[in-house]
PDB file of N, CA and C in Angstrom:
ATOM      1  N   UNK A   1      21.754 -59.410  -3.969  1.00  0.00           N
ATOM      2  CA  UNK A   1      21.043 -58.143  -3.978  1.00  0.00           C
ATOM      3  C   UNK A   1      19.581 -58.425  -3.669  1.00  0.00           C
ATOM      4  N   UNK A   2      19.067 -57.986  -2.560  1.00  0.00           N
ATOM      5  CA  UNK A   2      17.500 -57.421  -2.205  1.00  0.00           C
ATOM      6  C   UNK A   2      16.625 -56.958  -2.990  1.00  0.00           C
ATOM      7  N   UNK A   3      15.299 -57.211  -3.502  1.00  0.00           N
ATOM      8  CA  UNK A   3      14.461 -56.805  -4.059  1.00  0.00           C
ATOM      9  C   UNK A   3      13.651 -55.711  -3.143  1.00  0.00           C
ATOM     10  N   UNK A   4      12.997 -54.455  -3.317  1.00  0.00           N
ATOM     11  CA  UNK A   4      12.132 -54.162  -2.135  1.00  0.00           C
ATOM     12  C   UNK A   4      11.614 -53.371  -3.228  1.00  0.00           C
ATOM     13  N   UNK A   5      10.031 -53.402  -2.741  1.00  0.00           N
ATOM     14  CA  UNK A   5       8.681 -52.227  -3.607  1.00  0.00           C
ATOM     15  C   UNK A   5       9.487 -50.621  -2.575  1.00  0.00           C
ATOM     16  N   UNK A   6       9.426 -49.479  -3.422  1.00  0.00           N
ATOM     17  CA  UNK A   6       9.079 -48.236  -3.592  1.00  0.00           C
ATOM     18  C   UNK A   6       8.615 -47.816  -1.945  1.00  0.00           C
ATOM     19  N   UNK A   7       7.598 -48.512  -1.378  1.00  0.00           N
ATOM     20  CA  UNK A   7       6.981 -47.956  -0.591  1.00  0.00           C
ATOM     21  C   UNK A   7       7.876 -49.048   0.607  1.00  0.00           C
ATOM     22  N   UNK A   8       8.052 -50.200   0.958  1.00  0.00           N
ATOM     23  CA  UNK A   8       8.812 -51.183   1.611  1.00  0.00           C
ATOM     24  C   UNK A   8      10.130 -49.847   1.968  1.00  0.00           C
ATOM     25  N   UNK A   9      10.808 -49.281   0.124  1.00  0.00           N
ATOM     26  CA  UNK A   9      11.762 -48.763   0.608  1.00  0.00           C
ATOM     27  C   UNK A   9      11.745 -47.515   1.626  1.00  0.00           C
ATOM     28  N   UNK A  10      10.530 -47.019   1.448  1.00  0.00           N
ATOM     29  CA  UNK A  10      10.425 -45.430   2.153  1.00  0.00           C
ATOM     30  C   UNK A  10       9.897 -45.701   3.376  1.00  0.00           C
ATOM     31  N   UNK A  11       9.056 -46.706   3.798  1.00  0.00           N
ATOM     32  CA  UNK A  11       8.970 -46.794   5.173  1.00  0.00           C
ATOM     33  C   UNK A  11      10.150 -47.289   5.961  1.00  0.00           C
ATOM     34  N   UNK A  12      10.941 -48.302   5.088  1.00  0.00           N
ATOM     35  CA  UNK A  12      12.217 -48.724   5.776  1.00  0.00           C
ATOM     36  C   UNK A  12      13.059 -47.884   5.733  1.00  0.00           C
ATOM     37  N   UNK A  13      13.429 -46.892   5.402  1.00  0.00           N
ATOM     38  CA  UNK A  13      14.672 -45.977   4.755  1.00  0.00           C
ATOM     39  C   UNK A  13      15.659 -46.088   5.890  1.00  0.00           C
ATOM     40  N   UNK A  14      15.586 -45.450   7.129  1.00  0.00           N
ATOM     41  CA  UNK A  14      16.639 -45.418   7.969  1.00  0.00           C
ATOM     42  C   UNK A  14      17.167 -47.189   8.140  1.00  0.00           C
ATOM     43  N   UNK A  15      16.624 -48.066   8.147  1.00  0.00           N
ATOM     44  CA  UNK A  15      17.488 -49.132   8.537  1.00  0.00           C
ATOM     45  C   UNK A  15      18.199 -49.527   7.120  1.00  0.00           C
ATOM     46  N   UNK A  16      17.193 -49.837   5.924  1.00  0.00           N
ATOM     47  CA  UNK A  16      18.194 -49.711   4.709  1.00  0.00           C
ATOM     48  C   UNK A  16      19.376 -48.606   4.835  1.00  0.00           C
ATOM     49  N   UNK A  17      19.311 -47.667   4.873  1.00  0.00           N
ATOM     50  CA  UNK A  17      20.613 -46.889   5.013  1.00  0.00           C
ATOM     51  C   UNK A  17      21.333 -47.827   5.936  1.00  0.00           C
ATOM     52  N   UNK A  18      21.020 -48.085   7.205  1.00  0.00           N
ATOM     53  CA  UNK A  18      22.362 -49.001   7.812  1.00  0.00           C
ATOM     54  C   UNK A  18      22.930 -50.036   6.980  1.00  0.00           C
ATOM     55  N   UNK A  19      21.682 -50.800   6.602  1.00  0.00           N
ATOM     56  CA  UNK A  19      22.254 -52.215   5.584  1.00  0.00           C
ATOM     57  C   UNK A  19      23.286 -52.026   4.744  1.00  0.00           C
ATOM     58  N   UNK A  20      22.858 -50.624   3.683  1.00  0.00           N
ATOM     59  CA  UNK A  20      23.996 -50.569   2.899  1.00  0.00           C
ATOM     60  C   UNK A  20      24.922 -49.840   3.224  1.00  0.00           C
ATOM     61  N   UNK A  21      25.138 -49.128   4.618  1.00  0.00           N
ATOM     62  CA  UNK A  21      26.201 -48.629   5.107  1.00  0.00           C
ATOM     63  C   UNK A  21      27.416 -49.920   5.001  1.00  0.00           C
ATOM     64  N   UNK A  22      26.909 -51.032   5.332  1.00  0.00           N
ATOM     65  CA  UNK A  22      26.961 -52.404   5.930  1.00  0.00           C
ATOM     66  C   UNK A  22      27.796 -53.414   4.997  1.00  0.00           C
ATOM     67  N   UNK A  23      27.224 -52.999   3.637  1.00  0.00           N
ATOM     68  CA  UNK A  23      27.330 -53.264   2.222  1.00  0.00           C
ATOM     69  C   UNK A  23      26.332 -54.074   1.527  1.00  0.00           C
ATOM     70  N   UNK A  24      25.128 -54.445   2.389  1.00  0.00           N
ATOM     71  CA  UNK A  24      23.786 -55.045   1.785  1.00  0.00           C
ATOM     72  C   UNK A  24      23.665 -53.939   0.354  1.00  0.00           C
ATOM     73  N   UNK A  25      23.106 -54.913  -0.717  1.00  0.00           N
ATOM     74  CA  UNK A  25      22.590 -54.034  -2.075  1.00  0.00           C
ATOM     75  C   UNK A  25      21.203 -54.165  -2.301  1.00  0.00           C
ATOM     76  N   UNK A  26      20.564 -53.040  -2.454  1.00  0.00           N
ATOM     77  CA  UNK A  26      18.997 -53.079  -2.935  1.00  0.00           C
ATOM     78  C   UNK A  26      18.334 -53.034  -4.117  1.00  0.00           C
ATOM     79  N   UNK A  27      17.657 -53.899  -4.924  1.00  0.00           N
ATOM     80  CA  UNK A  27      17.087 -53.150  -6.457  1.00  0.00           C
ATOM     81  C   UNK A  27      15.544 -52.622  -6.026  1.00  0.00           C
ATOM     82  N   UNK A  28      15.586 -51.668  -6.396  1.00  0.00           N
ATOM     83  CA  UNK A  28      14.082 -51.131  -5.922  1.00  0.00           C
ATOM     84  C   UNK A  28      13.454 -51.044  -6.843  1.00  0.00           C
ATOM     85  N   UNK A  29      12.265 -51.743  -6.735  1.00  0.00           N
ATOM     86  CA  UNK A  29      11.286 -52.159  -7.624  1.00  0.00           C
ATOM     87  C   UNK A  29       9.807 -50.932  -7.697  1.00  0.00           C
ATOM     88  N   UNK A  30       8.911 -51.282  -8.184  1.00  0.00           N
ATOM     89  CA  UNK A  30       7.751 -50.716  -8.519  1.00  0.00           C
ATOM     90  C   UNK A  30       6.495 -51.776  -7.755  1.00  0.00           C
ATOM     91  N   UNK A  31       5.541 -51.241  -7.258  1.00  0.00           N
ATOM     92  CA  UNK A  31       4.793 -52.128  -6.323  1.00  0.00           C
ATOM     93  C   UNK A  31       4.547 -53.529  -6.949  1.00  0.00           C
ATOM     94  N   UNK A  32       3.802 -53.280  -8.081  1.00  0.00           N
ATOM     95  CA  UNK A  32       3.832 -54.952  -8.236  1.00  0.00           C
ATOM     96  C   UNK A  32       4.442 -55.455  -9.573  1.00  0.00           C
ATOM     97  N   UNK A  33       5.481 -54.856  -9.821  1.00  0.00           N
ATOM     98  CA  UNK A  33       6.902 -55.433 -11.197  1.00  0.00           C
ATOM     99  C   UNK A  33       8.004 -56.043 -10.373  1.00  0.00           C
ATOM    100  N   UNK A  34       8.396 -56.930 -10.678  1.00  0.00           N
ATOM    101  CA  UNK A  34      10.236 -56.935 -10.591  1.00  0.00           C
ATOM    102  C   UNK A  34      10.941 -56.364 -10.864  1.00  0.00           C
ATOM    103  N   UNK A  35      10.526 -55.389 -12.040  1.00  0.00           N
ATOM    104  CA  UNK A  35      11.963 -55.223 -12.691  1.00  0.00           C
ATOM    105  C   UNK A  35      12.396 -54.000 -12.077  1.00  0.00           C
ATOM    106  N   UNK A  36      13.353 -53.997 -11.694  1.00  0.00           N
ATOM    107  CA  UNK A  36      14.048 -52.729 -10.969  1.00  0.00           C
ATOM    108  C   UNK A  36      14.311 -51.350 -11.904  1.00  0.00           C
ATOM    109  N   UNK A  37      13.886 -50.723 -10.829  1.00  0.00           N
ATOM    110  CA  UNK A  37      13.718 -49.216 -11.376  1.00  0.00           C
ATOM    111  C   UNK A  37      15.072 -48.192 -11.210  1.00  0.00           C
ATOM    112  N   UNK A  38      15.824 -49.060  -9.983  1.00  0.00           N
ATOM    113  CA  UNK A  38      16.679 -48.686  -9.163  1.00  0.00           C
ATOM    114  C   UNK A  38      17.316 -49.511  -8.359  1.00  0.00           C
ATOM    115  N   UNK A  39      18.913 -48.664  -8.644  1.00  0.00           N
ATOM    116  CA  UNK A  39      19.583 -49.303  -6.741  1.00  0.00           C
ATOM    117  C   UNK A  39      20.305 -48.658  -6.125  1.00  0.00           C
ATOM    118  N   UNK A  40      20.155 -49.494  -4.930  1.00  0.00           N
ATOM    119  CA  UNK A  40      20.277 -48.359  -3.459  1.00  0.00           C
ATOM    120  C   UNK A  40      22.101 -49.212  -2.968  1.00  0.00           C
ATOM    121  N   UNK A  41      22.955 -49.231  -3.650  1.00  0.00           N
ATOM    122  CA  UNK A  41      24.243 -49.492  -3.181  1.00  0.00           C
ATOM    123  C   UNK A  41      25.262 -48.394  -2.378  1.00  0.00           C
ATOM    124  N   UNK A  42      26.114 -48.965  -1.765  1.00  0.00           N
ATOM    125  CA  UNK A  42      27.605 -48.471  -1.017  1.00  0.00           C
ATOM    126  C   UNK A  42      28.693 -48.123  -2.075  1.00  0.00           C
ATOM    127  N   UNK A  43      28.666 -46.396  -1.643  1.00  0.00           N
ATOM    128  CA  UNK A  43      29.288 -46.372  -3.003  1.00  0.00           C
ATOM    129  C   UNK A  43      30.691 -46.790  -2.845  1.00  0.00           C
ATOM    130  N   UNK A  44      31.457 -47.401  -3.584  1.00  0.00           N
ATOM    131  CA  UNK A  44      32.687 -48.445  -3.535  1.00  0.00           C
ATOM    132  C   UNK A  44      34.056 -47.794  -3.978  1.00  0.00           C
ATOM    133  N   UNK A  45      33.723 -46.055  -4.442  1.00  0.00           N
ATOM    134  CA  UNK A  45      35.033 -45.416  -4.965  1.00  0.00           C
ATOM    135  C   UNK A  45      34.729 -44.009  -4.727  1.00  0.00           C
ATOM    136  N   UNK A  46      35.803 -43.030  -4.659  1.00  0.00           N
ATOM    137  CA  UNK A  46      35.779 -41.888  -4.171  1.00  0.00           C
ATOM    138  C   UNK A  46      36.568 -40.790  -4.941  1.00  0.00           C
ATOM    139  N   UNK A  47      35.485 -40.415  -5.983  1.00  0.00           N
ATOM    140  CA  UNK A  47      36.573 -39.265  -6.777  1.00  0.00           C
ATOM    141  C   UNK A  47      37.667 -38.684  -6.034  1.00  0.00           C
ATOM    142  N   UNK A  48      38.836 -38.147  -7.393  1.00  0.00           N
ATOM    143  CA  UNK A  48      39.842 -37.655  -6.693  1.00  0.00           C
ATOM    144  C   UNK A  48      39.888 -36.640  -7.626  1.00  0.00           C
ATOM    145  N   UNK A  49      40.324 -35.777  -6.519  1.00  0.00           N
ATOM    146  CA  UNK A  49      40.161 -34.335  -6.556  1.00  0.00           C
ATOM    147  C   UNK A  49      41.168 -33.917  -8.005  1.00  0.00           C
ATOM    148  N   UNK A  50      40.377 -33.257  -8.794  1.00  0.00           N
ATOM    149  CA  UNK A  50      40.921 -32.599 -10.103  1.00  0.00           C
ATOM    150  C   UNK A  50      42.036 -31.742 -10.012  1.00  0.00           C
ATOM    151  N   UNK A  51      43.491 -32.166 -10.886  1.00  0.00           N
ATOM    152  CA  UNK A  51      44.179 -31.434 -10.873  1.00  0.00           C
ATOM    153  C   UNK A  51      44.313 -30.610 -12.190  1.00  0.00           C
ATOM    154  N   UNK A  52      45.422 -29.581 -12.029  1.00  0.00           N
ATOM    155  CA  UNK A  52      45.321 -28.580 -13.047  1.00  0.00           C
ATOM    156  C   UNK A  52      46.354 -28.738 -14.229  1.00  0.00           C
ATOM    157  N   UNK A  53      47.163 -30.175 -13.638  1.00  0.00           N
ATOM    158  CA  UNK A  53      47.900 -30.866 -14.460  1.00  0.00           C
ATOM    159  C   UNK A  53      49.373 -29.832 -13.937  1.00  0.00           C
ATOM    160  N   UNK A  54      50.202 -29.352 -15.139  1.00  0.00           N
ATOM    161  CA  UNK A  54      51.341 -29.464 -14.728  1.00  0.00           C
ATOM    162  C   UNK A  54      51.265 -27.950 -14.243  1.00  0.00           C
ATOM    163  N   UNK A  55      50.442 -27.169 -14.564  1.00  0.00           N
ATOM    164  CA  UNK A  55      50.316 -25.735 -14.149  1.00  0.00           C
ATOM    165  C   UNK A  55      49.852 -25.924 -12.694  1.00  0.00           C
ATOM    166  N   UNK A  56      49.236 -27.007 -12.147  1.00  0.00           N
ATOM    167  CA  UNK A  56      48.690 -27.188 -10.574  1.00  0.00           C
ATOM    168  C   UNK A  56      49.808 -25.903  -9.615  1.00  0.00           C
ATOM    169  N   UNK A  57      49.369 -24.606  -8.965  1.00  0.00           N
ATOM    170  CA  UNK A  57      49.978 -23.782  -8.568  1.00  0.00           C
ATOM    171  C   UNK A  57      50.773 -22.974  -8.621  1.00  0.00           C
ATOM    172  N   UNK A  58      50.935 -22.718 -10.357  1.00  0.00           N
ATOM    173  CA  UNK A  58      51.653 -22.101 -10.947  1.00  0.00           C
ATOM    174  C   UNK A  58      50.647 -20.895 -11.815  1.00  0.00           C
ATOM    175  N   UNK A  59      49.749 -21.562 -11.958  1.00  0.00           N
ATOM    176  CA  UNK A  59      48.611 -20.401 -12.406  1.00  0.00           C
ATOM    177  C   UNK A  59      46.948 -20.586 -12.487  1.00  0.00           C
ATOM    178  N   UNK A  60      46.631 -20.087 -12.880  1.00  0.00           N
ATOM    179  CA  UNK A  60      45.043 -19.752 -12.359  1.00  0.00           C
ATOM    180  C   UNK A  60      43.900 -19.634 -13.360  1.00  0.00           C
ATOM    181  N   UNK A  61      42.659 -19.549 -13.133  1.00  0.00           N
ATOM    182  CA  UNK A  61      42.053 -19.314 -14.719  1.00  0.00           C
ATOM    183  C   UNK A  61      40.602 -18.437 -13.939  1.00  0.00           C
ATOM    184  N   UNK A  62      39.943 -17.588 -14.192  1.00  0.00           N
ATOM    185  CA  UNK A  62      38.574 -17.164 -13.335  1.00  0.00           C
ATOM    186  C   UNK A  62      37.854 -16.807 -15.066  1.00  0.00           C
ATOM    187  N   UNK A  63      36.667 -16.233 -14.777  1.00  0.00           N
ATOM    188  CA  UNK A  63      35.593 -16.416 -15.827  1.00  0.00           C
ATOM    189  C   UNK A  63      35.316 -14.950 -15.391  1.00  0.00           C
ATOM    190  N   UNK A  64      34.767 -14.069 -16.260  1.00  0.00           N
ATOM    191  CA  UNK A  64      34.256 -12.595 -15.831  1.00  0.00           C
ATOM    192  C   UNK A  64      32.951 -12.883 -15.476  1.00  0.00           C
ATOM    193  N   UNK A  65      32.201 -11.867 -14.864  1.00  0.00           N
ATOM    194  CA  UNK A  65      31.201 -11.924 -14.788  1.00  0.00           C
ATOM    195  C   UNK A  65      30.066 -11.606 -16.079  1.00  0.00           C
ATOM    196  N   UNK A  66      30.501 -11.338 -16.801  1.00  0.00           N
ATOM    197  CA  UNK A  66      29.664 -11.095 -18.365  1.00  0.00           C
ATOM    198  C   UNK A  66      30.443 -12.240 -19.061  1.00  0.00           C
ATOM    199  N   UNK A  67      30.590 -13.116 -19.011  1.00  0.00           N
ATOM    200  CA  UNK A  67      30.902 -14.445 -19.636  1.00  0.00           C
ATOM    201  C   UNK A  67      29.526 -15.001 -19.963  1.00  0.00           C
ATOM    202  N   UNK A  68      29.546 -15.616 -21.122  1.00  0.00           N
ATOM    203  CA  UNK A  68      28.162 -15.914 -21.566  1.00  0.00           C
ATOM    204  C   UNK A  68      28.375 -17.024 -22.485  1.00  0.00           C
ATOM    205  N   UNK A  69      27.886 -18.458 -22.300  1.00  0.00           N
ATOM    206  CA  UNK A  69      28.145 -19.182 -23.032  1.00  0.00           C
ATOM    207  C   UNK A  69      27.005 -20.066 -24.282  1.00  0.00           C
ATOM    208  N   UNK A  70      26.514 -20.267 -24.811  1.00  0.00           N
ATOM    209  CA  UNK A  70      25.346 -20.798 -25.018  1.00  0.00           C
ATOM    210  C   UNK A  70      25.742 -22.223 -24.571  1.00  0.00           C
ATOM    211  N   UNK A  71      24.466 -23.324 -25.198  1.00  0.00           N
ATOM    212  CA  UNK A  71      24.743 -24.412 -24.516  1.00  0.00           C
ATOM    213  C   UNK A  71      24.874 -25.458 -25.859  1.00  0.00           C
ATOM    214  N   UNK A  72      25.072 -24.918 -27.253  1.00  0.00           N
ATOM    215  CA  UNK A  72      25.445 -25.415 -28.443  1.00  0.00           C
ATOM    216  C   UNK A  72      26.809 -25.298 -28.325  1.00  0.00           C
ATOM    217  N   UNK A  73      27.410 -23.522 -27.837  1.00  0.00           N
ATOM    218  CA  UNK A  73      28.871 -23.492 -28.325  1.00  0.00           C
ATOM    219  C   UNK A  73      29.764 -24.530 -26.739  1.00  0.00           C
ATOM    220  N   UNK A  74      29.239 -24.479 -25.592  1.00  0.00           N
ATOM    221  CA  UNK A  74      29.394 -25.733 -24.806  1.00  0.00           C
ATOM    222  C   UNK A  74      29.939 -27.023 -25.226  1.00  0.00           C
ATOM    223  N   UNK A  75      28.787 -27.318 -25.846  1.00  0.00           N
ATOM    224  CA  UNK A  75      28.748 -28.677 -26.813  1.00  0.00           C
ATOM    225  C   UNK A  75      29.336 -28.646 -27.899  1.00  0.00           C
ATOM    226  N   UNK A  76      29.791 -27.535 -28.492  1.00  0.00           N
ATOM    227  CA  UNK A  76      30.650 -27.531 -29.519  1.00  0.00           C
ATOM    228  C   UNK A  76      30.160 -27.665 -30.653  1.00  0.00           C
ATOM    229  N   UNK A  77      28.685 -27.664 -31.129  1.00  0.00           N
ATOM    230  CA  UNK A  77      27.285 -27.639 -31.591  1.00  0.00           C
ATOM    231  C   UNK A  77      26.922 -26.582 -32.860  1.00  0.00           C
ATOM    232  N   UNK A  78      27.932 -25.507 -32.654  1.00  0.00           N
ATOM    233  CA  UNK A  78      27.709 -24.574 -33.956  1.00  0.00           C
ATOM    234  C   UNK A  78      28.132 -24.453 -35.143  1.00  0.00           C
TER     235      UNK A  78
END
């Protein structure tokens, strides 16, 4: 894996994109730290598409439009 400063990465951007099209890996650093802030990898897996389990096309679910949720009862929080 490649080290590159912040600014290295943004002037280079289009050829890094080829690299890691490529599968080169980048840690992107901060101008004058090592320690990586970030990385710029190929992503290596490809979600798969959510099924509805055994109901998959047998039935359906929609939300009204006055559906209102907070973001405690979400979380399950109350």
């Amino acid at each position: 894996m490649r080290s590159i400063s912040v600014i290295e990465f943004k002037n280079s951007f289009s050829e890094i994109i080829k690299q890691v099209k490529a599968g080169e890996e980048f840690a992107i650093t901060e101008d004058n730290k090592s320690e990586a802030i970030g990385y710029f990898v190929k992503q290596i897996f490809k979600p798969k598409k959510r099924k509805l389990g055994l109901l998959e096309g047998k039935a359906a679910f929609t939300f009204g439009s006055d559906f209102e949720m907070t973001e405690n009862e979400f979380l399950n929080l109350s």
